[in-house]
Protein backbone atom coordinates (compact mmCIF):
# COMPACT_ATOMS: atom_id res chain seq x y z
CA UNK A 1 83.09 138.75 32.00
CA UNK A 2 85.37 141.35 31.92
CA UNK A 3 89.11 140.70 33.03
CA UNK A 4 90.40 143.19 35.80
CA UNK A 5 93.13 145.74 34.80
CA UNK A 6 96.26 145.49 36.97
CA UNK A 7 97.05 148.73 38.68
CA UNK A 8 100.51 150.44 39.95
CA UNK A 9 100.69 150.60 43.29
CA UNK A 10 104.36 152.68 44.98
CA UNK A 11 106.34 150.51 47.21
CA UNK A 12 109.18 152.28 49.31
CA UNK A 13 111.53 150.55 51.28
CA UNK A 14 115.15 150.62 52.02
CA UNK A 15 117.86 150.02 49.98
CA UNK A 16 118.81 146.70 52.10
CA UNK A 17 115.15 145.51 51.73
CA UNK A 18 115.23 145.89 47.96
CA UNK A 19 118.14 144.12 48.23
CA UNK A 20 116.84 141.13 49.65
CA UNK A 21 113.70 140.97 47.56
CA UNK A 22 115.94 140.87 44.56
CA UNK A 23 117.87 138.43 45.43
CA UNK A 24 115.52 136.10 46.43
CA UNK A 25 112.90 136.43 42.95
CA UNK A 26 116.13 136.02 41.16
CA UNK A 27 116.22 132.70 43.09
CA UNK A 28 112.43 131.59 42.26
CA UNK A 29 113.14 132.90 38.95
CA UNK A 30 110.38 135.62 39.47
CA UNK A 31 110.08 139.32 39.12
CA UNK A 32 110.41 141.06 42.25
CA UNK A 33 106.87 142.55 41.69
CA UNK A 34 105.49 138.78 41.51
CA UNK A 35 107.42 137.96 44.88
CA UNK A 36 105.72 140.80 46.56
CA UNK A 37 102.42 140.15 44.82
CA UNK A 38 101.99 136.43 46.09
CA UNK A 39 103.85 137.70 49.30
CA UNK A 40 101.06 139.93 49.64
CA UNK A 41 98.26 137.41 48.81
CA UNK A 42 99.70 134.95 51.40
CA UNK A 43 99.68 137.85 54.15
CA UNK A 44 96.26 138.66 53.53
CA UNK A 45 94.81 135.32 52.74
CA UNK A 46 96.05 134.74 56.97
CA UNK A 47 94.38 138.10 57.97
CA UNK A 48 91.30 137.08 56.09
CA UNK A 49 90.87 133.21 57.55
CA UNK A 50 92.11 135.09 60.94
CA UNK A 51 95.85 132.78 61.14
CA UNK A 52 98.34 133.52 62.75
CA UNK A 53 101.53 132.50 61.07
CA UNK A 54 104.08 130.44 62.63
CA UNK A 55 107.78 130.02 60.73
CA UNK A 56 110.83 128.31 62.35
CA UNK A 57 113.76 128.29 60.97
CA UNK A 58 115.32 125.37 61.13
CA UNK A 59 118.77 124.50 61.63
CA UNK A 60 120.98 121.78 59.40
CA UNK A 61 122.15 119.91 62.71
CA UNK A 62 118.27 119.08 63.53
CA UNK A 63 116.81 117.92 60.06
CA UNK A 64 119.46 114.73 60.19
CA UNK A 65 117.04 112.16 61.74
CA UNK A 66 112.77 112.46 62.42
CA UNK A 67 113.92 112.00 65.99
CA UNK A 68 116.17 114.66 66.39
CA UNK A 69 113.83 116.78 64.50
CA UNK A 70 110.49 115.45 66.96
CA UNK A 71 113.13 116.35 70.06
CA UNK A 72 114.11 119.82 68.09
CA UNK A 73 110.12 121.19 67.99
CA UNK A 74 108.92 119.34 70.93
CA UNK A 75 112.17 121.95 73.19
CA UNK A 76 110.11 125.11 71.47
CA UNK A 77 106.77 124.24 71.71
CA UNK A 78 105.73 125.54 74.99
CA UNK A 79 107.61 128.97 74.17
CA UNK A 80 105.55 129.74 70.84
CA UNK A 81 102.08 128.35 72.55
CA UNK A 82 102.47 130.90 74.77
CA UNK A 83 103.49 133.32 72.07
CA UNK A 84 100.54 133.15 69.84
CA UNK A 85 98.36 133.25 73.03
CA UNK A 86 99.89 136.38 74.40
CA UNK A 87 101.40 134.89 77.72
CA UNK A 88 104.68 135.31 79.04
CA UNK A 89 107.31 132.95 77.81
């Protein structure tokens, strides 16, 4: 078998955005091209099992006990069901 040739594909996006991407594969110790790539692969690997993606960020004051955290998700639960289903909040 025959291994595939990697191609160059353009990527424009604003200075701040470039910014960020940098910063963060310097972080994973990764090139910003392999951030993008397995940010890519994750995005489509959703599209292609038809996910929806669902990321909370979470703050400091609610990761200090698994109640607090339980009591932290179960407050925002009802709004993002009815996100993902399309209803009003």
């Amino acid at each position: 078998m025959t291994a595939k040739k990697n191609t160059i594909m353009s990527l424009h996006v604003d200075p701040d955005t470039q910014d960020k991407i940098k910063a963060h594969a310097k972080k994973r110790n990764i090139s910003a091209s392999r951030l993008i790539r397995d940010l890519v692969d994750k995005n489509l690997a959703n599209v292609e099992d038809e996910v929806d993606t669902v990321i909370f960020k979470v703050p400091s004051s609610a990761k200090k006990d698994f109640d607090t955290m339980r009591s932290w998700f179960l407050a925002r639960i009802d709004a993002v069901s009815k996100a993902v289903v399309g209803e009003q909040a």
